[in-house]
Protein backbone atom coordinates (compact mmCIF):
# COMPACT_ATOMS: atom_id res chain seq x y z
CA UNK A 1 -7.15 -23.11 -4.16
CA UNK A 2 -8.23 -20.67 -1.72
CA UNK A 3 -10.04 -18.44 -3.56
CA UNK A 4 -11.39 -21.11 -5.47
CA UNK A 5 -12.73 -22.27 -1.82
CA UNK A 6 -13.94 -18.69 -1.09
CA UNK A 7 -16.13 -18.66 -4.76
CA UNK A 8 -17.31 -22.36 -4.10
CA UNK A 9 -18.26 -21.30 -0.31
CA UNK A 10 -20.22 -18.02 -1.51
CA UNK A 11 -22.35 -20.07 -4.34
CA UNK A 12 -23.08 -22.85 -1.35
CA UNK A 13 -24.12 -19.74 0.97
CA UNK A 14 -26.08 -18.59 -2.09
CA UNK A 15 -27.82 -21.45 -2.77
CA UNK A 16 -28.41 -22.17 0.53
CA UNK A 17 -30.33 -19.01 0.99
CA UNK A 18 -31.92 -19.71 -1.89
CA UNK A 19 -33.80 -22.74 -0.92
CA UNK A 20 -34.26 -21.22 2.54
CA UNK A 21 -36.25 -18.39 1.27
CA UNK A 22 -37.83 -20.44 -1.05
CA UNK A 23 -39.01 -22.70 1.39
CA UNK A 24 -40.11 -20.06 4.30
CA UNK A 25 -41.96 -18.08 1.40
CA UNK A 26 -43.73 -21.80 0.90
CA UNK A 27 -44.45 -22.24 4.56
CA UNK A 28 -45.64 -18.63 5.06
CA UNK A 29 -47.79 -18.91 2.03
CA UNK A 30 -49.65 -21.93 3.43
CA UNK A 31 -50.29 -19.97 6.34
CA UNK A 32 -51.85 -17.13 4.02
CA UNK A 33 -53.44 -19.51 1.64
CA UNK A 34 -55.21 -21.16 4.78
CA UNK A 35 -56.46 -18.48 5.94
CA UNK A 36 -57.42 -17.11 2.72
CA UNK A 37 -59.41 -20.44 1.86
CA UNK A 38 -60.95 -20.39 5.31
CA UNK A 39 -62.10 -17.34 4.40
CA UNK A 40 -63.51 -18.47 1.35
CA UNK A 41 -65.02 -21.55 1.89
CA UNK A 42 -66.99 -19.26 4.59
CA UNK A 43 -67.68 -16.36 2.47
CA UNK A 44 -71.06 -18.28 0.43
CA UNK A 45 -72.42 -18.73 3.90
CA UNK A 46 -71.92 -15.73 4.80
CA UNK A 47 -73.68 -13.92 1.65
CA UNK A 48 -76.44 -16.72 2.58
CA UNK A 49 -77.10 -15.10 5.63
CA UNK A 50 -76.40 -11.94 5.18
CA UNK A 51 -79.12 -10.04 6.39
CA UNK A 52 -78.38 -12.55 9.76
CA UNK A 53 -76.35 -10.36 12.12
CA UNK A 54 -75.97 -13.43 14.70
CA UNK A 55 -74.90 -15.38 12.08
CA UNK A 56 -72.00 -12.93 11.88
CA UNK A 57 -71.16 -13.32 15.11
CA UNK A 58 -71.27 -17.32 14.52
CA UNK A 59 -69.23 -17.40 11.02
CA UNK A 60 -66.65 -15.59 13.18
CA UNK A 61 -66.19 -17.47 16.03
CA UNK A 62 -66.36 -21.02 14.06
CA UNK A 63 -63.08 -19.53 11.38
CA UNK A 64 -60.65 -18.41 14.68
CA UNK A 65 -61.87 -21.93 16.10
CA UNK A 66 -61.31 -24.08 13.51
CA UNK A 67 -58.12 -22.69 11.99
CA UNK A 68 -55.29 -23.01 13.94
CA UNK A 69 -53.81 -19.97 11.75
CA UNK A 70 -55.93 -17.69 12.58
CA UNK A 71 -55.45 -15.13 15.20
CA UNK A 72 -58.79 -13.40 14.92
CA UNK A 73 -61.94 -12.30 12.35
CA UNK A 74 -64.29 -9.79 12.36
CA UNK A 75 -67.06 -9.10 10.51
CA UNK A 76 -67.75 -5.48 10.06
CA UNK A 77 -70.65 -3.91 8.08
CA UNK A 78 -71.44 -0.67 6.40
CA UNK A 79 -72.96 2.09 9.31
CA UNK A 80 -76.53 1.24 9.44
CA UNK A 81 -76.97 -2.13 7.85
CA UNK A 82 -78.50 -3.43 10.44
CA UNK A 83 -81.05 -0.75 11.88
CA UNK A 84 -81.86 -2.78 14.74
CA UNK A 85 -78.44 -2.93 15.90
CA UNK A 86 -77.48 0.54 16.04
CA UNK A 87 -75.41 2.43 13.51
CA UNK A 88 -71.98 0.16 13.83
CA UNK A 89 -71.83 -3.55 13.83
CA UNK A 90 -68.63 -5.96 14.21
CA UNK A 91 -69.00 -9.26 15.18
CA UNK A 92 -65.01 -9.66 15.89
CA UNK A 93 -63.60 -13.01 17.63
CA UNK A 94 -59.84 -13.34 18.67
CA UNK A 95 -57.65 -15.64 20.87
CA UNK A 96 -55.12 -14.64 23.41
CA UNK A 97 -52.23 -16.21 22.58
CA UNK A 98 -50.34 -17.21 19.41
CA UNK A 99 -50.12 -21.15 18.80
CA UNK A 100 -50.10 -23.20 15.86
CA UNK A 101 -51.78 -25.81 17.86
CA UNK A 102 -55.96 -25.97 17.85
CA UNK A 103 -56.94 -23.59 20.98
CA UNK A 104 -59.36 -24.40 23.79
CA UNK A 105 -62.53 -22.37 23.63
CA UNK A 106 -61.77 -20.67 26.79
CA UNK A 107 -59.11 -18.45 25.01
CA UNK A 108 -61.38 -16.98 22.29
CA UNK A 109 -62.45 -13.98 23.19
CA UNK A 110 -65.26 -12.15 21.67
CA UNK A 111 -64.93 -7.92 20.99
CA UNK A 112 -67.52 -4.70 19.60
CA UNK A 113 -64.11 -2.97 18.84
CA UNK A 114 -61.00 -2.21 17.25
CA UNK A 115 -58.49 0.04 17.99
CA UNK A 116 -59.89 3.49 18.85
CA UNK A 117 -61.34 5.01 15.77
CA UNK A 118 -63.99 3.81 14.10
CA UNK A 119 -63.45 0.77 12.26
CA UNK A 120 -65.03 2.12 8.82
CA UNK A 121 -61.97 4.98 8.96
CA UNK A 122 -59.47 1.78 9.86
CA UNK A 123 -57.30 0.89 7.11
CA UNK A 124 -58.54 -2.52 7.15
CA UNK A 125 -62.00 -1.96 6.08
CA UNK A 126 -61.56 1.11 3.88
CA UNK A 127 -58.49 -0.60 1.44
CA UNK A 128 -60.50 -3.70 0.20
CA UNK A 129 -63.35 -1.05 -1.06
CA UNK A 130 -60.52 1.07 -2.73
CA UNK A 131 -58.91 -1.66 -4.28
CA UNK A 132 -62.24 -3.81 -5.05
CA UNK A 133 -60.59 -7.27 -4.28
CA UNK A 134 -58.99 -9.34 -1.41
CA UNK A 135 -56.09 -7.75 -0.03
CA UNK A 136 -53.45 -8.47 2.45
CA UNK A 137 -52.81 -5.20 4.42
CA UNK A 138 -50.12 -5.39 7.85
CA UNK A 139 -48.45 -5.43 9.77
CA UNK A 140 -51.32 -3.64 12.72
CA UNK A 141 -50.81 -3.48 16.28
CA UNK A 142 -52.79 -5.75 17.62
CA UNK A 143 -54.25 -3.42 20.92
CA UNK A 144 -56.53 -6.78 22.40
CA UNK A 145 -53.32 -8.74 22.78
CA UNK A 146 -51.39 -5.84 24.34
CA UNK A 147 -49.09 -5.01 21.32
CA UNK A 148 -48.47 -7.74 19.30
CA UNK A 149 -48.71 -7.26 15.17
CA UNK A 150 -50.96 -9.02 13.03
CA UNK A 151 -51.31 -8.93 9.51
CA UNK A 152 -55.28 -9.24 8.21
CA UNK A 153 -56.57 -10.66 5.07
CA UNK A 154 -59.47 -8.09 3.97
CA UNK A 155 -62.62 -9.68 1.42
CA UNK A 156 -64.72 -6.72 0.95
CA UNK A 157 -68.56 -8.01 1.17
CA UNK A 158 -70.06 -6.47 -2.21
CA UNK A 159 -73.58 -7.99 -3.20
CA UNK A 160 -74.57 -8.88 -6.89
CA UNK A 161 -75.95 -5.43 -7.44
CA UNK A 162 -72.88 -4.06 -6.21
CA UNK A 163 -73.53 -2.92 -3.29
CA UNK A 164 -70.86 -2.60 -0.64
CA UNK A 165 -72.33 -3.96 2.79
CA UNK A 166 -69.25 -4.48 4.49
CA UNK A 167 -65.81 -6.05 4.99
CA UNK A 168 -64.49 -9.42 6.75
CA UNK A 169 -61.15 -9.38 7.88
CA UNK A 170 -58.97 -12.54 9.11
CA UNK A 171 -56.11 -11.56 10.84
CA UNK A 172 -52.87 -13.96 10.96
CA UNK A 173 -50.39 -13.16 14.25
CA UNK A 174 -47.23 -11.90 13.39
CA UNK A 175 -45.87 -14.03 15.90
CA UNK A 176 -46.70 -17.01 14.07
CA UNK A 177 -44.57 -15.95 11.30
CA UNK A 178 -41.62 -15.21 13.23
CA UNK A 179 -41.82 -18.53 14.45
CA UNK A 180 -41.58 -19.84 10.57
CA UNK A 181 -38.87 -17.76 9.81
CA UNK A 182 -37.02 -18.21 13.16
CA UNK A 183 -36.60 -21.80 11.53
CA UNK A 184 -35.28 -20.45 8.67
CA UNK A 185 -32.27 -20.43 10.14
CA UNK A 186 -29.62 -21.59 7.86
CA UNK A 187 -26.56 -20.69 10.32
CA UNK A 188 -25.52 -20.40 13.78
CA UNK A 189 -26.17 -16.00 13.44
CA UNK A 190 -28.52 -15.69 10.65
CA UNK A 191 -31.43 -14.05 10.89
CA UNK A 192 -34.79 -14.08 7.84
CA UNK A 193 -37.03 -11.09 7.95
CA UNK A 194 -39.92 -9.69 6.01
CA UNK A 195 -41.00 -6.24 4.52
CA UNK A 196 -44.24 -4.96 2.98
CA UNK A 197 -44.69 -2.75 -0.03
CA UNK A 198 -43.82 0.57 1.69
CA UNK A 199 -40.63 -0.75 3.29
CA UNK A 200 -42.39 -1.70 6.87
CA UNK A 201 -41.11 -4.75 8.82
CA UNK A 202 -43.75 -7.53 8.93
CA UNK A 203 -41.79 -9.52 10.70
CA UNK A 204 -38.70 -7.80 12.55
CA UNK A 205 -35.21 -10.06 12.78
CA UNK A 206 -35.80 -8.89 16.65
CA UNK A 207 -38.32 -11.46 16.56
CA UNK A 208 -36.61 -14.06 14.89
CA UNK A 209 -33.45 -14.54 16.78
CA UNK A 210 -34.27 -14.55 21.11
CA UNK A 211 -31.98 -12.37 23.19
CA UNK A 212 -29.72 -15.57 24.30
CA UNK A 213 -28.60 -16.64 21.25
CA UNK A 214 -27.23 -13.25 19.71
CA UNK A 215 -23.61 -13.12 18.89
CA UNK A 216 -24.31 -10.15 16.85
CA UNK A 217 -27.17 -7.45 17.20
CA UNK A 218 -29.81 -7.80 14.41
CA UNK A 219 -30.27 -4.77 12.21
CA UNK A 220 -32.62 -2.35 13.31
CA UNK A 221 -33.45 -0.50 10.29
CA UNK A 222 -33.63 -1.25 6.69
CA UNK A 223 -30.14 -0.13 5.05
CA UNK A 224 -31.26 1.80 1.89
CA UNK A 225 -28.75 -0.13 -0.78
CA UNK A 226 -30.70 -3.26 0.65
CA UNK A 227 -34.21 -1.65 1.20
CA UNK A 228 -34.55 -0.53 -2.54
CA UNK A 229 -34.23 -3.25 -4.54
CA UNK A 230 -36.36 -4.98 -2.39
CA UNK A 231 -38.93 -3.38 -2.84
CA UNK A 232 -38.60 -3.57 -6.26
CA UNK A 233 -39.52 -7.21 -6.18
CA UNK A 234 -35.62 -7.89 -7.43
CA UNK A 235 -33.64 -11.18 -6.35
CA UNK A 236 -30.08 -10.89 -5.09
CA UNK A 237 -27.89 -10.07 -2.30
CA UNK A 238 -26.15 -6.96 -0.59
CA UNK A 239 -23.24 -7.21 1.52
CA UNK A 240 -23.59 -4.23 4.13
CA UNK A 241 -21.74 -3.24 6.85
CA UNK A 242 -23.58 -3.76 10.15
CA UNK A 243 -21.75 -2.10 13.49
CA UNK A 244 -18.24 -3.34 13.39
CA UNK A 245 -19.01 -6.50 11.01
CA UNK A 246 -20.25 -7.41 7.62
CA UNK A 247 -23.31 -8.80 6.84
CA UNK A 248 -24.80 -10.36 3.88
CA UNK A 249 -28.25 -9.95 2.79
CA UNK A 250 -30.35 -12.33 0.55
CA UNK A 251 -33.52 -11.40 -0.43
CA UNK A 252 -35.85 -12.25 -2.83
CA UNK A 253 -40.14 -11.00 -3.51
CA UNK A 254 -42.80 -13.25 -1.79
CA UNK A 255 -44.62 -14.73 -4.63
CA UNK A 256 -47.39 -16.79 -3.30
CA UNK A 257 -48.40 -19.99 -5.47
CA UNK A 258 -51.26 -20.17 -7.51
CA UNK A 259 -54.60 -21.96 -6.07
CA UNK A 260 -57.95 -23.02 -7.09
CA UNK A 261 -60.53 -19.97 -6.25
CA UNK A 262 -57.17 -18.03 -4.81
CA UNK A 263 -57.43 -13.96 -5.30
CA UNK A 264 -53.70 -13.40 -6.71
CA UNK A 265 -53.61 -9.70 -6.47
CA UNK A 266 -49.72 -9.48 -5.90
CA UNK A 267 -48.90 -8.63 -1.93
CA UNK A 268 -45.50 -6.66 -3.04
CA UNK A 269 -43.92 -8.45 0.08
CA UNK A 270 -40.30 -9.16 0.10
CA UNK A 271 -38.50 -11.68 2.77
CA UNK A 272 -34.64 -11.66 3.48
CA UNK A 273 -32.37 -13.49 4.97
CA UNK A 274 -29.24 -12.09 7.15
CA UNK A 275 -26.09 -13.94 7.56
CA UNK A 276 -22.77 -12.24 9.05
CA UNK A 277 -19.87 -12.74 7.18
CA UNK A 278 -18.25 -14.47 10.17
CA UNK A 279 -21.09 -17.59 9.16
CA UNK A 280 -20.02 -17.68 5.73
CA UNK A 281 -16.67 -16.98 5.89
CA UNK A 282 -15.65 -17.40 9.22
CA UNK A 283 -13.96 -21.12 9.53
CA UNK A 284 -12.18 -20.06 5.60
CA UNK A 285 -10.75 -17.16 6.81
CA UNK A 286 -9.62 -18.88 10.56
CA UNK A 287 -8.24 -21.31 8.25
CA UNK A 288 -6.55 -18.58 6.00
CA UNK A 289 -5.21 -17.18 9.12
CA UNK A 290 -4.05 -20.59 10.02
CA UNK A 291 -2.51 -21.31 6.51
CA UNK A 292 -0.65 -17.38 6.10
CA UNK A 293 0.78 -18.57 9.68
CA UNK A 294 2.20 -21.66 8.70
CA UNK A 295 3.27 -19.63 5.47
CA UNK A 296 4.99 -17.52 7.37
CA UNK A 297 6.53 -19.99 9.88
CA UNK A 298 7.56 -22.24 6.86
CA UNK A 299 8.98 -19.17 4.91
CA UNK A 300 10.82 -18.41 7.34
CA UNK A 301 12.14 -21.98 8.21
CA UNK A 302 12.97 -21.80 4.60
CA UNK A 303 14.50 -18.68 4.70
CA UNK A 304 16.93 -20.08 7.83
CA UNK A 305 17.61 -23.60 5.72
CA UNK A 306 18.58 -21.80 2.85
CA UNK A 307 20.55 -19.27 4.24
CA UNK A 308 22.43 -22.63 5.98
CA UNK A 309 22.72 -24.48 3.18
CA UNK A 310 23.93 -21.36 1.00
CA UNK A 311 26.69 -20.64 3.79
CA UNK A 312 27.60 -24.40 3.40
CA UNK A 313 27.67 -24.14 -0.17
CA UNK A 314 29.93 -20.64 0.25
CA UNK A 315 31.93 -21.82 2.71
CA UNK A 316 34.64 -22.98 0.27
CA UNK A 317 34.41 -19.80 -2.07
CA UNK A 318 35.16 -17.97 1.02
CA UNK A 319 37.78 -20.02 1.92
CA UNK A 320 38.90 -19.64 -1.69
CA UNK A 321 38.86 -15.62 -1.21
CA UNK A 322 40.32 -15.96 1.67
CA UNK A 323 43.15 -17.52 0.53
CA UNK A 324 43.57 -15.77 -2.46
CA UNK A 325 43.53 -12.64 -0.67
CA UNK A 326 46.56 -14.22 1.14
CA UNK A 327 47.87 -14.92 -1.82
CA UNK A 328 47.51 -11.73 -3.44
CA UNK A 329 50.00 -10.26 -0.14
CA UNK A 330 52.50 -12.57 -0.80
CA UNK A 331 51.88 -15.69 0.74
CA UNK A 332 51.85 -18.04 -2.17
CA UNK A 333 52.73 -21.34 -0.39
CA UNK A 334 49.13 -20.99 1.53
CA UNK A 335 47.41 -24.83 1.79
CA UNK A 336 44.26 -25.37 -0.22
CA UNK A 337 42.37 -28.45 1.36
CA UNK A 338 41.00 -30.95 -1.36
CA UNK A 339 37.06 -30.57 -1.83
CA UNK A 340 35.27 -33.09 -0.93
CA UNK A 341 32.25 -31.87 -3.05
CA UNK A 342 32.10 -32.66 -6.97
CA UNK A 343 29.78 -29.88 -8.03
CA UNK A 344 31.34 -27.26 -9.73
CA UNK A 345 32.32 -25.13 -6.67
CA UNK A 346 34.82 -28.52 -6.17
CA UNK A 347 36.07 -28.36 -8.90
CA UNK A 348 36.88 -24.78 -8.75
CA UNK A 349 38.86 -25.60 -5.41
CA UNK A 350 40.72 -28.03 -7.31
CA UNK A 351 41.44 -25.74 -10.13
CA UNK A 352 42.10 -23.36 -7.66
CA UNK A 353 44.54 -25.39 -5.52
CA UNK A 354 46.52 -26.57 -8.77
CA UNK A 355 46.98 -22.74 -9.64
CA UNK A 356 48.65 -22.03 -6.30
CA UNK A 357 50.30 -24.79 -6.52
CA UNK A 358 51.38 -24.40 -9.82
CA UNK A 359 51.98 -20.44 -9.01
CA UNK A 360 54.24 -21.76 -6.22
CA UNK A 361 56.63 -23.42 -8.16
CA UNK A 362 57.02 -20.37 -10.50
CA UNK A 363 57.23 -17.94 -7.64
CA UNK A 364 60.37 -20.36 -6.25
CA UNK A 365 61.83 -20.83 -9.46
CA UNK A 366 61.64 -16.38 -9.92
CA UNK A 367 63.16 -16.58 -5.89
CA UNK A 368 65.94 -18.68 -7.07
CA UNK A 369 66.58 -17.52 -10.67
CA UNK A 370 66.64 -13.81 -8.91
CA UNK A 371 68.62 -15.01 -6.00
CA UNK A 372 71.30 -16.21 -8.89
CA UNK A 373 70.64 -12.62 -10.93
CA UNK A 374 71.53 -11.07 -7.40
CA UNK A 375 75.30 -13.00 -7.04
CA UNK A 376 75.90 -12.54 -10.52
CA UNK A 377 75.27 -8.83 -10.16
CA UNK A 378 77.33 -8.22 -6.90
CA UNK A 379 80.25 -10.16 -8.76
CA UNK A 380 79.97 -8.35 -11.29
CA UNK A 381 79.68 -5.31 -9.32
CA UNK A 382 82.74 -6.03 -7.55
CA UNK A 383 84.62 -7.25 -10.99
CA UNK A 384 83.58 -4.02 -12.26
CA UNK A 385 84.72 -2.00 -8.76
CA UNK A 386 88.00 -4.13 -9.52
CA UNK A 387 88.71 -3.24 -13.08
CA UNK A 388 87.98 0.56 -12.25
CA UNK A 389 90.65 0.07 -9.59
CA UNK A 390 93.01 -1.41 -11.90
CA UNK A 391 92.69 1.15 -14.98
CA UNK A 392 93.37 3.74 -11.99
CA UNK A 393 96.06 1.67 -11.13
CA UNK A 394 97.21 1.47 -14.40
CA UNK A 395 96.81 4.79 -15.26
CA UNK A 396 98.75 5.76 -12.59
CA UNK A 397 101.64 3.06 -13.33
CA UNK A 398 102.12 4.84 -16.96
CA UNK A 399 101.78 8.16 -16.00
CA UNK A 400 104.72 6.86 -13.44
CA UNK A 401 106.37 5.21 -16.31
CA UNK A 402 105.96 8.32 -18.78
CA UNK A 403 107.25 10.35 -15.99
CA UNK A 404 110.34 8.35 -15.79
CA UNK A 405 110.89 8.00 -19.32
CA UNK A 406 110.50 12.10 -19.74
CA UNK A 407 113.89 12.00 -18.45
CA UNK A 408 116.07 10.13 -20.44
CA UNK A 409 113.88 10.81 -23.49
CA UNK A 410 115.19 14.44 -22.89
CA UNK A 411 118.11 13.53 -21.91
CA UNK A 412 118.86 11.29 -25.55
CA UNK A 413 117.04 14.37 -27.52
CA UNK A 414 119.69 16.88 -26.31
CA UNK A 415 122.27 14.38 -26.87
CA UNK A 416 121.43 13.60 -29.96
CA UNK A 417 120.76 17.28 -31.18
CA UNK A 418 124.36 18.62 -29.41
CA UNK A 419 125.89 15.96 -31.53
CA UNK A 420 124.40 16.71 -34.90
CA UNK A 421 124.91 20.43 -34.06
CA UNK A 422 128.41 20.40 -33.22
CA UNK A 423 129.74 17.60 -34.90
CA UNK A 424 132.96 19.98 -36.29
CA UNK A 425 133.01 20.90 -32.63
CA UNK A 426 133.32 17.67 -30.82
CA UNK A 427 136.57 15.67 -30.13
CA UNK A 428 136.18 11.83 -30.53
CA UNK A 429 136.19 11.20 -26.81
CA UNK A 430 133.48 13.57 -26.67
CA UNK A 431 131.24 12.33 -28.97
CA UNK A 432 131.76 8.77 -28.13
CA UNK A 433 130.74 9.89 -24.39
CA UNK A 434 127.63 11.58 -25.62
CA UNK A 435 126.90 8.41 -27.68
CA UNK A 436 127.56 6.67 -24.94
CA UNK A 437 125.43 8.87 -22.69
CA UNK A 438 122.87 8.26 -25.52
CA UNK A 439 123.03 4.44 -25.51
CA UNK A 440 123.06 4.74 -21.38
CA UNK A 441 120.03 6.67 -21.76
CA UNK A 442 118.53 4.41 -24.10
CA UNK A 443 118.73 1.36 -22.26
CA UNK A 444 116.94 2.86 -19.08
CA UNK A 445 113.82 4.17 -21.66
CA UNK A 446 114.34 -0.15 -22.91
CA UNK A 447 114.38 -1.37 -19.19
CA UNK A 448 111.26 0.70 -18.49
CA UNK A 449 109.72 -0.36 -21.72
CA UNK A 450 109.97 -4.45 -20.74
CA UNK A 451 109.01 -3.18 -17.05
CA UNK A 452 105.35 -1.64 -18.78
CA UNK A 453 105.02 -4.81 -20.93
CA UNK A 454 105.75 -7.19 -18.17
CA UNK A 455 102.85 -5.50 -15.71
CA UNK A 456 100.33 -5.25 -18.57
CA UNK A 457 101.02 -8.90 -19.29
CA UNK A 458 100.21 -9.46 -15.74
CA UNK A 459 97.23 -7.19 -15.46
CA UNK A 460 95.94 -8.90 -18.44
CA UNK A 461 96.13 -12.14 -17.25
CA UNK A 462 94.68 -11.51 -14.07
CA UNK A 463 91.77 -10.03 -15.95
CA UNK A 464 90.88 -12.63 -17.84
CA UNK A 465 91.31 -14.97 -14.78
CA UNK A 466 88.57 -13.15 -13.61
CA UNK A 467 86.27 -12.72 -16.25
């Protein structure tokens, strides 16, 4: 939208200056065109009375009278046309001040000279002959109005036979177009000027914008990206860089209209007009100031409501990590709060919440079933410490037993070998005591038996009491 703005503001500004030029290039071309006519509508007279000389002085006193344009005219003739009057003759009327209103009498001021060379050597008088037509030459210091510029309209004064007698020049104040184009004033700091063919200020933007209402000094000097395609008769505009701003230059040739019995020999003039880019652009780029402000400002009050509303919509994912951090150290019975939000973060705190919970009850069931795997393991432990003790115990009780029975096992193997050695030997009484001895024996290795099977009938029992 902006630039948009900026494109649509510059085409405005463009065809604003535009119709200003076009219009000041109007109203300085009436000026020219009434003098020229002036001029013309005197010139048949003039030829009339050519050979008149105070009729010179008449012609030129009645065109700075009754034109209101005119700042002076003067009436020169070739050295020696009239040999009564000596070798130079110049019947030249002016006023003393500029106005575009009709001037009392008492301010025309009649004058033998010009300037301080002759005037056939003046530019003035020797252009028309070199160019053979009306010309507009300017701008010329005007020295019988202390300074001020004029610009002068030259007919050179050639007679049927084509003889050159002399030149008449009207001459149109400067001033009086600086107060045209000091209208043309399209904004607050513009400034319109106008060149001549060789680049020369006819009217300086000095003159067109008064000392109290500058903002910004007017340029001084012709830039040369500006100066050369003006004088090239081209139509356009330059932006140039002017002290510490920007300035934009319109400028287009000064083509004068065409008119009945009007001399249109082309015046290669070229008017401008100046406006800073402040004019133009000044309230769009306050405004874009304004608007990258309140971008700023809101961006950042966006940047703050997001960054709240983001932490609000975190908070219960970090609660979440949080408490699966806890989790992940052991602490599985840690409360999840219900969500009261039924986006999809709630429902991952509910998902989440059923987990632990979920996770809880397995974690207590594991705590008890191990608890259980713990007893079991310690009785069996013990049972195990226990039947270790009794195999000891055990082995110990036979190794006792075998111990004791070594005896009378020994005892019923000598016995029983004497007697089936000596059995020739023996008297009864002594074999029946060594049977006897035998059978003694006998019943002690019987008594111990029953003892061993009693005790492991015991053990056994108590070991599967156990079990």
């Amino acid at each position: 939208m902006f630039l948009y703005s900026r494109k649509v503001i510059k085409e405005e500004v463009m065809q604003k200056a535009e119709q200003t030029l076009e219009s000041t290039v109007q109203r300085i071309d009436n000026i020219l065109l009434s003098a020229e006519q002036a001029s013309g509508n005197i010139l048949h007279y003039l030829y009339l009375h050519i050979n008149e000389p105070d009729k010179m002085y008449a012609y030129s006193k009645k065109l700075v009278e009754n034109n209101r344009f005119i700042k002076g005219c003067a009436i020169a003739m070739e050295p020696n046309f009239y040999k009564d009057r000596g070798e130079l003759f110049m019947a030249y009327y002016y006023t003393t001040v500029d106005s575009f209103q009709r001037l009392p009498k008492k301010d025309i001021v009649q004058s033998e000279t010009f300037g301080e060379v002759p005037y056939y050597q003046q530019i003035w008088y020797t252009r028309p002959f070199e160019v053979g037509a009306p010309v507009w030459i300017g701008p010329i210091d005007d020295l019988e109005s202390k300074g001020s510029n004029i610009i002068t309209f030259c007919l050179p004064l050639i007679l049927p036979d084509g003889q050159k007698v002399g030149v008449m020049g009207v001459d149109v104040s400067v001033s009086l177009l600086s107060e045209v184009i000091k209208d043309a004033k399209p904004s607050p700091n513009s400034y319109a000027m106008l060149i001549n063919g060789e680049g020369e200020f006819i009217v300086h933007p000095t003159l067109t914008t008064p000392d109290s209402t500058r903002k910004y000094a007017p340029i001084s000097k012709l830039p040369e990206e500006v100066r050369e395609p003006m004088l090239s008769g081209e139509t356009g505009y330059k932006k140039i860089k002017h002290e510490r701003h920007y300035d934009y230059v319109f400028y287009k040739p000064f083509i004068r209209k065409n008119a009945p019995a009007r001399s249109m020999e082309a015046v290669n003039w070229s008017i401008g007009i100046v406006y800073p880019e402040d004019d133009i652009l000044g309230d769009y780029n306050r405004l874009l100031n304004y608007v990258l402000i309140i971008a700023i400002v809101g961006m950042i009050l966006l940047l703050v409501l997001c960054q709240i509303i983001t932490h609000h919509q975190l908070s219960p994912l970090l609660m979440l990590t949080e408490a699966a951090h806890r989790i992940a150290n052991g602490r599985f019975d840690e409360p999840i709060p219900d969500s009261p939000h039924m986006d999809e973060v709630g429902r991952l705190q509910d998902h989440f919440k059923q987990m632990q919970q979920s996770l809880a009850v397995h974690i207590s069931e594991l705590e008890k079933l191990n608890t259980q795997l713990r007893e079991r393991n310690e009785n069996l432990q013990e049972a195990y410490t226990k039947a270790k003790e009794a195999d000891r115990m055990k082995m110990a009780f036979l190794h006792n037993m075998t111990n004791r029975m070594q005896e009378p096992v020994d005892t019923i193997c000598a016995k029983v070998e004497a007697l089936c050695n000596d059995t020739q030997q023996l008297s009864p009484q002594e074999a029946d005591k060594l049977v006897q001895d035998i059978e003694r024996q006998c019943m002690v290795v019987v008594e111990l038996l029953n003892n061993l099977l009693k005790v492991s009938e015991k053990l056994d029992t108590k070991t599967d009491n156990k079990q």
